[in-house]
C-alpha atoms as a PDB file:
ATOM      1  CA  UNK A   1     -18.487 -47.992  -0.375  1.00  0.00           C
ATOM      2  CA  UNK A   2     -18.758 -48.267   3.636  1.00  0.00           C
ATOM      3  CA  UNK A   3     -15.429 -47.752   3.887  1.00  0.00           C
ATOM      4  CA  UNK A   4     -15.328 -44.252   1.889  1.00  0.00           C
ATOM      5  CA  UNK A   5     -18.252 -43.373   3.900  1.00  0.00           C
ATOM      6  CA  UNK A   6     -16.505 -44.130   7.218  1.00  0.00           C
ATOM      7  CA  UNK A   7     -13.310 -42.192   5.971  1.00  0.00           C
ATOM      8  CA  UNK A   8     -15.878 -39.370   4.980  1.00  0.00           C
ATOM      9  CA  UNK A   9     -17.327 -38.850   8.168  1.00  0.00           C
ATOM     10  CA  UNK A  10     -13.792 -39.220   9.804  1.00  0.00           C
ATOM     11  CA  UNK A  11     -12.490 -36.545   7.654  1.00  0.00           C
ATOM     12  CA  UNK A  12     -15.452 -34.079   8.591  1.00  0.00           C
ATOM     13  CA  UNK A  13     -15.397 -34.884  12.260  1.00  0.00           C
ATOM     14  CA  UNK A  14     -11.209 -34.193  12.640  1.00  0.00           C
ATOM     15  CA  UNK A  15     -12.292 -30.999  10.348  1.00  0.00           C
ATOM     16  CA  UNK A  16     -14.314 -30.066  12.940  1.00  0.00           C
ATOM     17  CA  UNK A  17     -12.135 -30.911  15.960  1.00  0.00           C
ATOM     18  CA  UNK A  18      -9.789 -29.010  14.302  1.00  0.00           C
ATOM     19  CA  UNK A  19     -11.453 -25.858  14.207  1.00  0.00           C
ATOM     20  CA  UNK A  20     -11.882 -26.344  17.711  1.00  0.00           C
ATOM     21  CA  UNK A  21      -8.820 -26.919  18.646  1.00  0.00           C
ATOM     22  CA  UNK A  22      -7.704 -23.749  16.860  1.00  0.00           C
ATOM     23  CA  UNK A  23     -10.808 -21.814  18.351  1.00  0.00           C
ATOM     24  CA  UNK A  24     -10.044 -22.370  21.517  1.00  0.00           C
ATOM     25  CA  UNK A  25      -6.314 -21.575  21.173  1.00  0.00           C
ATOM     26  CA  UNK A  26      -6.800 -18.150  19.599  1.00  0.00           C
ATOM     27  CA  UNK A  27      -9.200 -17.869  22.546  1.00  0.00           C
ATOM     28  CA  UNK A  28      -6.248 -18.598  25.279  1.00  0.00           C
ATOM     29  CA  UNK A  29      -3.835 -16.761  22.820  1.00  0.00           C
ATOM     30  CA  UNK A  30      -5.970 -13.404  24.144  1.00  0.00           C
ATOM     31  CA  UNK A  31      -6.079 -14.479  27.623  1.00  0.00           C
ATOM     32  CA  UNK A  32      -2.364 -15.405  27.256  1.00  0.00           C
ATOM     33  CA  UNK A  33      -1.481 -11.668  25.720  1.00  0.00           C
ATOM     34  CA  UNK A  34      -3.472 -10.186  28.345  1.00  0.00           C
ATOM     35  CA  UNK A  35      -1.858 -11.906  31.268  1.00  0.00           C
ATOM     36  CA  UNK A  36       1.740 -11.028  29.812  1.00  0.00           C
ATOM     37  CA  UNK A  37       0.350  -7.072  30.318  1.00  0.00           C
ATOM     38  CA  UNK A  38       0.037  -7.492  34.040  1.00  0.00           C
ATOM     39  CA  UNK A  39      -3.609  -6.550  33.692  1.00  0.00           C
ATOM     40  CA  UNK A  40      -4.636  -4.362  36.891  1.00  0.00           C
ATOM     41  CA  UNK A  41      -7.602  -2.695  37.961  1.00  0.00           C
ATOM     42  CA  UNK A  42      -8.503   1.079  37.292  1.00  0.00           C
ATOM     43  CA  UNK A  43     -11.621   2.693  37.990  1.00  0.00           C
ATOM     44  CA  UNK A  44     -12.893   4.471  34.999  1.00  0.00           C
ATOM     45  CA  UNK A  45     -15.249   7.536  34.638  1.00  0.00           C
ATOM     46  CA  UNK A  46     -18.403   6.437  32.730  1.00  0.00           C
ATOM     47  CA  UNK A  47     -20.516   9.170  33.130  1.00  0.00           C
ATOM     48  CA  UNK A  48     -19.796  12.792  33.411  1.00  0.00           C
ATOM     49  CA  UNK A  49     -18.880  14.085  37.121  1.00  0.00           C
ATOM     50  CA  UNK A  50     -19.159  17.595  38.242  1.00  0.00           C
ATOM     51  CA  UNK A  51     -16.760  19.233  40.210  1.00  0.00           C
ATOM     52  CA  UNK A  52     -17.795  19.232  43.952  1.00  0.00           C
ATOM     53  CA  UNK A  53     -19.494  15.890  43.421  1.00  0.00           C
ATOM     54  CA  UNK A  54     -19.384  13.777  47.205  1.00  0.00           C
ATOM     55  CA  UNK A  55     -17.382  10.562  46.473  1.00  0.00           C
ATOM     56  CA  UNK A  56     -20.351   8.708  47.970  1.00  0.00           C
ATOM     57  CA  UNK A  57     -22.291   9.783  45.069  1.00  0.00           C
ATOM     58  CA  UNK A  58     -20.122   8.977  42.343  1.00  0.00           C
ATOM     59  CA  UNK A  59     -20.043   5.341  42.302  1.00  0.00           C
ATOM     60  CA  UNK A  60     -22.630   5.009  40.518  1.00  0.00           C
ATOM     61  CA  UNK A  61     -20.435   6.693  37.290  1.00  0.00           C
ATOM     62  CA  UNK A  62     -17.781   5.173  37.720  1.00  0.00           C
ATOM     63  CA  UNK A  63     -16.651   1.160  36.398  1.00  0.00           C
ATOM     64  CA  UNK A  64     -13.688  -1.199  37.608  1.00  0.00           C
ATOM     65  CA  UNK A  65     -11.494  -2.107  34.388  1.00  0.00           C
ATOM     66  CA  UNK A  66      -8.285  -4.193  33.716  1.00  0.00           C
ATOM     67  CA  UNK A  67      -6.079  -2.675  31.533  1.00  0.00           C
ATOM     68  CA  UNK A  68      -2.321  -3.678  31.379  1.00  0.00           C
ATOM     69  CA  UNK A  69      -0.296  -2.015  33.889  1.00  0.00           C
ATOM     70  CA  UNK A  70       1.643   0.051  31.621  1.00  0.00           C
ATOM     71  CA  UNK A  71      -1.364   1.478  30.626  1.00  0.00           C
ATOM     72  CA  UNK A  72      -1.869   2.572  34.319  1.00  0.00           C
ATOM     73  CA  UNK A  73      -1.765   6.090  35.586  1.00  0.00           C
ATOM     74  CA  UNK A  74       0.268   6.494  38.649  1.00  0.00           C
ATOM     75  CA  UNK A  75      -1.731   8.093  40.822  1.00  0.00           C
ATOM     76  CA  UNK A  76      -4.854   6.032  39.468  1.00  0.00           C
ATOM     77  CA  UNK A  77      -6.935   4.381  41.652  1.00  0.00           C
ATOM     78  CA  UNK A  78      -8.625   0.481  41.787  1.00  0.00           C
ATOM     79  CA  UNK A  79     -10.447   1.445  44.837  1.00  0.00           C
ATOM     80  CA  UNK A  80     -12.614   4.152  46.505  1.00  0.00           C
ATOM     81  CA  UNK A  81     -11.140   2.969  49.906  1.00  0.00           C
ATOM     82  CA  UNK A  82      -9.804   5.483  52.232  1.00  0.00           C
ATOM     83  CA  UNK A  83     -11.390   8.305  50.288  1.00  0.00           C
ATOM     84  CA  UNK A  84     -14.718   8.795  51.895  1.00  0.00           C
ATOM     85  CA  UNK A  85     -15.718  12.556  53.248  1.00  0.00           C
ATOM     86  CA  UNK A  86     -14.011  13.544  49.523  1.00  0.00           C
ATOM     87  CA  UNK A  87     -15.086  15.563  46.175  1.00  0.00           C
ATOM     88  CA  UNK A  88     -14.413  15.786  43.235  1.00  0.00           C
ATOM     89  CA  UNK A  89     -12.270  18.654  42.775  1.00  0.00           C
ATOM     90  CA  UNK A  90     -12.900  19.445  38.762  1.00  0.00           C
ATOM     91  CA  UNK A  91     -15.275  18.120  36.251  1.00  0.00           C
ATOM     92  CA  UNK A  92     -14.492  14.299  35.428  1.00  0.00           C
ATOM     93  CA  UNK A  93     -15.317  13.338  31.615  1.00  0.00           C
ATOM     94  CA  UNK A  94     -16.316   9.713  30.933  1.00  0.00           C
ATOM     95  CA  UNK A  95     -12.985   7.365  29.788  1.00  0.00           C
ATOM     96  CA  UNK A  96     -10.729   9.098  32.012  1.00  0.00           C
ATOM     97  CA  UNK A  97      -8.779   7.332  34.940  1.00  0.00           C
ATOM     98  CA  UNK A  98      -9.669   7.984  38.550  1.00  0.00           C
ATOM     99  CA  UNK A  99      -7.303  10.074  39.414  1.00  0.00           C
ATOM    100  CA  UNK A 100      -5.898  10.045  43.540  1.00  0.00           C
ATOM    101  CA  UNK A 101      -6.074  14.154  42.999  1.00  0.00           C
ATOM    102  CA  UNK A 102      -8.646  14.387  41.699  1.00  0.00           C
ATOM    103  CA  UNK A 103     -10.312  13.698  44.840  1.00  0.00           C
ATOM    104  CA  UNK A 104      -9.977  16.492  48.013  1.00  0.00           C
ATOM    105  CA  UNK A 105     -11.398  17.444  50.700  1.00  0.00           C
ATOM    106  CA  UNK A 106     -14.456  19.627  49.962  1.00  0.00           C
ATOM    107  CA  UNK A 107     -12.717  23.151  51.298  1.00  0.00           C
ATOM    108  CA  UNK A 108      -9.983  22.412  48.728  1.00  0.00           C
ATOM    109  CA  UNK A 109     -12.369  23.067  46.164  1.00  0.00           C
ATOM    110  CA  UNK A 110     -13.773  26.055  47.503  1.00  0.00           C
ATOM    111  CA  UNK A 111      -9.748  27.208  48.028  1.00  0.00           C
ATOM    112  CA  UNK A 112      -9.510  26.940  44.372  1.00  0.00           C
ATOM    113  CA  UNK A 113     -11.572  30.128  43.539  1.00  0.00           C
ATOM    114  CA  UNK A 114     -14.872  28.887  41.822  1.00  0.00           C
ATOM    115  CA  UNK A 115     -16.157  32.238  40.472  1.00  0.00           C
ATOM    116  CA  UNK A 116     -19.944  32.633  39.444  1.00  0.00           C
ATOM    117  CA  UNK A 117     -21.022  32.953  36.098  1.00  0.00           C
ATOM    118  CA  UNK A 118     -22.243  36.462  35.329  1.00  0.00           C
ATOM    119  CA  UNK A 119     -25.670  36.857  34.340  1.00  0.00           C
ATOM    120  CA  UNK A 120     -26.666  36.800  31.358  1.00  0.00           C
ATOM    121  CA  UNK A 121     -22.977  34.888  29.872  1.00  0.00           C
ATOM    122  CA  UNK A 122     -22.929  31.165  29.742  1.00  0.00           C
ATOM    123  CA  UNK A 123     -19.765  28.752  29.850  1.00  0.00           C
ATOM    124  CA  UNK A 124     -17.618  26.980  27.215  1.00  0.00           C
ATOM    125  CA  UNK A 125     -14.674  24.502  27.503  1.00  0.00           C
ATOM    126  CA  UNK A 126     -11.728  24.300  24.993  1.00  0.00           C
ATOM    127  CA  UNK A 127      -8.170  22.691  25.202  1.00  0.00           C
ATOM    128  CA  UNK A 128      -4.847  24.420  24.537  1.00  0.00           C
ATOM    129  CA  UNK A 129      -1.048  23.582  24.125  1.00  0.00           C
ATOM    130  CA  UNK A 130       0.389  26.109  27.531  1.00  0.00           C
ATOM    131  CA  UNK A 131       2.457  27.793  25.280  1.00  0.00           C
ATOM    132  CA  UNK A 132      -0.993  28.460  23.869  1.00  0.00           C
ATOM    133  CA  UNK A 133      -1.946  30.086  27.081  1.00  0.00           C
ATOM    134  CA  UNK A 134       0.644  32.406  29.179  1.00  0.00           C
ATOM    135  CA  UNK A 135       2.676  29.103  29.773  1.00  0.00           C
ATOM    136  CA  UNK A 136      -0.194  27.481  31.640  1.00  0.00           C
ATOM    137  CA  UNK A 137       0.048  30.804  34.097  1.00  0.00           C
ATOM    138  CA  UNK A 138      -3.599  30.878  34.260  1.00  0.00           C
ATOM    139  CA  UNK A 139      -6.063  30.591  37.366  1.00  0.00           C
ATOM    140  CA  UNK A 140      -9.384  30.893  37.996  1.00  0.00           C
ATOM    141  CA  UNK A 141     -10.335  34.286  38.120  1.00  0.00           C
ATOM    142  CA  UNK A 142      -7.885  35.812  35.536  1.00  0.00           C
ATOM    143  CA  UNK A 143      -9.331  37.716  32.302  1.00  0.00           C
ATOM    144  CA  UNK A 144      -7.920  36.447  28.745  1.00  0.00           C
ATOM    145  CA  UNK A 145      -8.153  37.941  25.760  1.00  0.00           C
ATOM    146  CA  UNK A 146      -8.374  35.474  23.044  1.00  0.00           C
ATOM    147  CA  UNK A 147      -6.992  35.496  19.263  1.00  0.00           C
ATOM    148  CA  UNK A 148      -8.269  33.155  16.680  1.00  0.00           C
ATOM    149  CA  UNK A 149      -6.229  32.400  13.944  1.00  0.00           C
ATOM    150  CA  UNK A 150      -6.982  30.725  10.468  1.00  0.00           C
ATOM    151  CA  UNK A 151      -4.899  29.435   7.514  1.00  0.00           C
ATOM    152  CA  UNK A 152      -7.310  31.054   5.007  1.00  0.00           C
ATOM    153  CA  UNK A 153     -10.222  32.595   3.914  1.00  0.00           C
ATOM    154  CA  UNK A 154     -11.200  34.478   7.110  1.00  0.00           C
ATOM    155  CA  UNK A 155     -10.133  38.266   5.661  1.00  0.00           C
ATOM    156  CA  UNK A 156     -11.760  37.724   2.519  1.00  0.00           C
ATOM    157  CA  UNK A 157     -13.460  34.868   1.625  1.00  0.00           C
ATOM    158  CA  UNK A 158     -11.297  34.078  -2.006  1.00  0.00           C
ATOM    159  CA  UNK A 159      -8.321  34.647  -0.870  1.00  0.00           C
ATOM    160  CA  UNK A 160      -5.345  32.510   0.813  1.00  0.00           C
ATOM    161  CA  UNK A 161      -4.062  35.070   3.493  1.00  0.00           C
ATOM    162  CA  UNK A 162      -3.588  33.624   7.109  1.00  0.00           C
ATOM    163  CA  UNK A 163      -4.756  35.750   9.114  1.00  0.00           C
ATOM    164  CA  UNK A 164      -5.459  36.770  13.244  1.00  0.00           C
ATOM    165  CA  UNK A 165      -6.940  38.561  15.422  1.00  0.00           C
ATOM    166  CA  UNK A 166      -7.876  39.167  19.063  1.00  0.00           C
ATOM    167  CA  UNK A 167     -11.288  38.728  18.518  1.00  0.00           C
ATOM    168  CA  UNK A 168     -12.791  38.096  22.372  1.00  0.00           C
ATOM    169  CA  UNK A 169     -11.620  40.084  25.189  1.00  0.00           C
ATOM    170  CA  UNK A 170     -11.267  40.188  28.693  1.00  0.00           C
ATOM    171  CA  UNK A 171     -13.099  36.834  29.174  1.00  0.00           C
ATOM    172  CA  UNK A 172     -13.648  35.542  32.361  1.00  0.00           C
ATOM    173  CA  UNK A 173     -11.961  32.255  33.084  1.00  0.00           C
ATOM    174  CA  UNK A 174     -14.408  29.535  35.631  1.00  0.00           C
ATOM    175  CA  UNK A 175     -12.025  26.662  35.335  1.00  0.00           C
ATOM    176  CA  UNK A 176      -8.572  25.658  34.698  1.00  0.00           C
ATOM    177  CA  UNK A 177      -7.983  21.900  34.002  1.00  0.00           C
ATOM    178  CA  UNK A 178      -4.703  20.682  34.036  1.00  0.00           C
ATOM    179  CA  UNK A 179      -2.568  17.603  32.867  1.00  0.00           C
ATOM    180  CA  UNK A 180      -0.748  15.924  35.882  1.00  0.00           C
ATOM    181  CA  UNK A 181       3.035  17.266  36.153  1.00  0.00           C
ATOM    182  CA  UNK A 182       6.473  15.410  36.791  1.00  0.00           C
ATOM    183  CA  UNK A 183       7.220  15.956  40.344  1.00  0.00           C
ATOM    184  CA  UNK A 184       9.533  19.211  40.713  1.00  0.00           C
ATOM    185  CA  UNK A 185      12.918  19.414  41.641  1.00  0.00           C
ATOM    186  CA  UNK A 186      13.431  19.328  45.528  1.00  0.00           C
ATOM    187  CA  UNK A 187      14.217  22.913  47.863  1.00  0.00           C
ATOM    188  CA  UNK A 188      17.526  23.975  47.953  1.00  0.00           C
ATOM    189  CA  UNK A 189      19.543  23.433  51.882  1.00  0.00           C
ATOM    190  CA  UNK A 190      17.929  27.076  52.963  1.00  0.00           C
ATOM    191  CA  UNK A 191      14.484  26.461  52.478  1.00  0.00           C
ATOM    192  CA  UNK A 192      14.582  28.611  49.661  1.00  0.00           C
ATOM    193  CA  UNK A 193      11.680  28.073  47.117  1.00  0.00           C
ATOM    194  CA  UNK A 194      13.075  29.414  43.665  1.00  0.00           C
ATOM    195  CA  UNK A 195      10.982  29.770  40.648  1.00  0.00           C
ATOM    196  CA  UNK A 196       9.864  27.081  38.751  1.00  0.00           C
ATOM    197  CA  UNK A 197      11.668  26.831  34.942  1.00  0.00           C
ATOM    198  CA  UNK A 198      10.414  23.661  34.292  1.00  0.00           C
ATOM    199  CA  UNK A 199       8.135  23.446  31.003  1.00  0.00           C
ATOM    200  CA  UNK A 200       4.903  22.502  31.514  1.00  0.00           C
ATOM    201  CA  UNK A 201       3.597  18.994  30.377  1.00  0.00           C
ATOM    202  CA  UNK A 202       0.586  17.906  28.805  1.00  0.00           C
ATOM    203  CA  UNK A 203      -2.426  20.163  28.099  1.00  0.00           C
ATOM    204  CA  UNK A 204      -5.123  22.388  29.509  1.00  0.00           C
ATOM    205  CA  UNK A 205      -8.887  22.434  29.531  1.00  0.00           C
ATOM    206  CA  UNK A 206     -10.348  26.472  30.127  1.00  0.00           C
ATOM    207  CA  UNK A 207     -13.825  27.259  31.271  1.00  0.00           C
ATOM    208  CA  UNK A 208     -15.283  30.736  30.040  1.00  0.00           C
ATOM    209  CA  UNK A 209     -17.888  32.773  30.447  1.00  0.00           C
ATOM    210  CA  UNK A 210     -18.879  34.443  27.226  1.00  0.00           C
ATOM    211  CA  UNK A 211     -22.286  35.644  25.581  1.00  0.00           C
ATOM    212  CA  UNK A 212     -23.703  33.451  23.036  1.00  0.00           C
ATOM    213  CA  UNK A 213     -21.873  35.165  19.624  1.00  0.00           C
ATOM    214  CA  UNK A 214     -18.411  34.987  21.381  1.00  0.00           C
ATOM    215  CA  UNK A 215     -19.148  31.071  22.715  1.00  0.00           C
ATOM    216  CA  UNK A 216     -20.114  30.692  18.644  1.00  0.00           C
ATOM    217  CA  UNK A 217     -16.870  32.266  17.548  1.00  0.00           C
ATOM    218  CA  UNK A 218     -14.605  29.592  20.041  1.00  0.00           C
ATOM    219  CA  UNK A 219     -16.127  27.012  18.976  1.00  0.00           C
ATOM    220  CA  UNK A 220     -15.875  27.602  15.214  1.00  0.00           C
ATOM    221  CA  UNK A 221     -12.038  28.482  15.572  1.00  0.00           C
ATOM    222  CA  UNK A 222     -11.270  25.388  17.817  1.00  0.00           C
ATOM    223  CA  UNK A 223     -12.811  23.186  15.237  1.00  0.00           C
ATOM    224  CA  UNK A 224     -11.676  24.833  12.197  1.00  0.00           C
ATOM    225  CA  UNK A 225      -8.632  27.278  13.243  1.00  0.00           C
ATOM    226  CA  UNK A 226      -6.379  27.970  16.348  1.00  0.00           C
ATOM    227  CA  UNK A 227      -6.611  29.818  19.457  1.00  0.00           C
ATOM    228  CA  UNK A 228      -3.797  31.508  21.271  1.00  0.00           C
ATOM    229  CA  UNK A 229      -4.632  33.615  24.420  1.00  0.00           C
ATOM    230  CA  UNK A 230      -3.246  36.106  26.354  1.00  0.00           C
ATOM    231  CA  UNK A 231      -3.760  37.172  30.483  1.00  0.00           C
ATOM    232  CA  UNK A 232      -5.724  40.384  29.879  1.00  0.00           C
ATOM    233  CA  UNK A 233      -6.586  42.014  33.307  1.00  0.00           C
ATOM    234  CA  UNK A 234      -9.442  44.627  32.617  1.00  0.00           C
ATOM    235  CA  UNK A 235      -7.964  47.161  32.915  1.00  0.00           C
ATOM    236  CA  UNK A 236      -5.538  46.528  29.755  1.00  0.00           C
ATOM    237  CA  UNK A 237      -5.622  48.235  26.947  1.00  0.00           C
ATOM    238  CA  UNK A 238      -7.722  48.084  24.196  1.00  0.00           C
ATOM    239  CA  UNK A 239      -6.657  49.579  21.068  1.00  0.00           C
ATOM    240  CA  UNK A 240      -9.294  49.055  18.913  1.00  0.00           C
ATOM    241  CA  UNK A 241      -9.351  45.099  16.479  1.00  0.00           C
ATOM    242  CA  UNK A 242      -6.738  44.730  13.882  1.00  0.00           C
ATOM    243  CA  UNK A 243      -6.896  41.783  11.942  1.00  0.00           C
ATOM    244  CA  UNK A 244      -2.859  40.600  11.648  1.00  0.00           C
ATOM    245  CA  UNK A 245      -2.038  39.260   8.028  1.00  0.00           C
ATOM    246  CA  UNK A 246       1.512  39.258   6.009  1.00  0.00           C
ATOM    247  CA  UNK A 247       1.126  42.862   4.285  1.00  0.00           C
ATOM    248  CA  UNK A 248       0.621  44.588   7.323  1.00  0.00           C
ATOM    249  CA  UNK A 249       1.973  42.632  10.278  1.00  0.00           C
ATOM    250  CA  UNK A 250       4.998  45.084  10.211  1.00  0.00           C
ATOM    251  CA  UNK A 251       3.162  48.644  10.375  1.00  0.00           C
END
């Protein structure tokens, strides 16, 4: 009887040295993936920046993560070292990297062209594909026009057409946010600076101003539709709206 107690509490106490054991290896197992990543530093946006913001007065949004170097932006940084008398030069969004260009000197910024809002309009953000958008050809300062675009329902409620139409017009544009680009090909011998061909990468974040109906309508189409924009100076034409479906898109 002792002795099947003594094996009992044997058998419980390897049970539970067991479980350690294993605990503790699944626990190195992480630390062992992890190191195999190359984990580095990044400072990451945690709360919202404005553009313009002094980079002495952004610390306080901003937290030091590892994340495995392949996971690393190039230009990221670890550090706010060597970057004092800086701003921010566009609106940082919490979970972003620190980007090193993101950070200029504070008459870079006003270079850029920050327009003021016209009275009376207020400002709305949406992203777009360049091709989306002139290319990416668009600065602050330009006027788009701006088409929205559904799969259904938007002519008539019942039926199936696709239709579009440009629908806002001559829009202001505040701010241009854009993906970081590949490097571009080097000057020829002459100093010549040719045009640029190469397509553009990654996607961009426009600021409008727009009155409330017209910030109501961009919204509703970027979450349920498309947009597609054109560069509309004001003094374009403006022919009147035509919604664009199949039975008429050749007329």
């Amino acid at each position: 009887m002792k002795s099947r107690l003594l094996a009992g509490t044997a058998a419980v106490a390897l049970a539970l040295v067991g479980a350690l054991l294993i605990l503790f290896y699944a626990n190195g197992a992480d630390q062992r993936a992890l190191a195999s990543t190359e984990p580095v530093d990044v400072l990451v946006v945690k709360t919202a920046i404005p553009a313009g913001t002094p980079v002495n007065d952004m610390a306080a949004s901003l937290v030091v993560e590892k994340v495995p170097a392949a996971g690393k932006s190039d230009s990221a940084l670890s550090t706010l070292e060597g970057k004092a008398n800086t701003v921010s030069a566009v609106d940082l969004v919490p979970g972003e990297q620190l980007l090193n260009e993101r950070l200029v000197a504070p008459a870079d910024v006003k270079a850029q062209g920050a327009v003021e809002v016209p009275a009376g309009l207020q400002e709305v953000s949406f992203e777009v594909e360049p091709k989306r958008v002139v290319g990416g050809r668009i600065d602050v300062g330009d006027h788009v026009g701006i088409f929205l675009t559904f799969d259904a329902g938007a002519y008539k409620a019942k039926t199936d057409d696709p239709t579009t139409q440009m629908t806002v017009r001559k829009v202001l544009v505040t701010a241009v946010q854009r993906a970081p680009q590949a490097a571009s090909a080097e000057k020829p011998a002459d100093g010549s600076d040719p045009a640029d061909t190469t397509l553009p990468e990654g996607s961009l974040m426009l600021t409008v101003a727009v009155n409330d109906v017209d910030a109501g309508k961009i919204v509703f189409a970027s979450e349920f539709g498309r947009l597609w924009l054109t560069k509309e100076p004001l003094d374009a034409q403006d022919n009147g709206p035509r919604i664009e479906r199949k039975e008429v898109v050749y007329k």
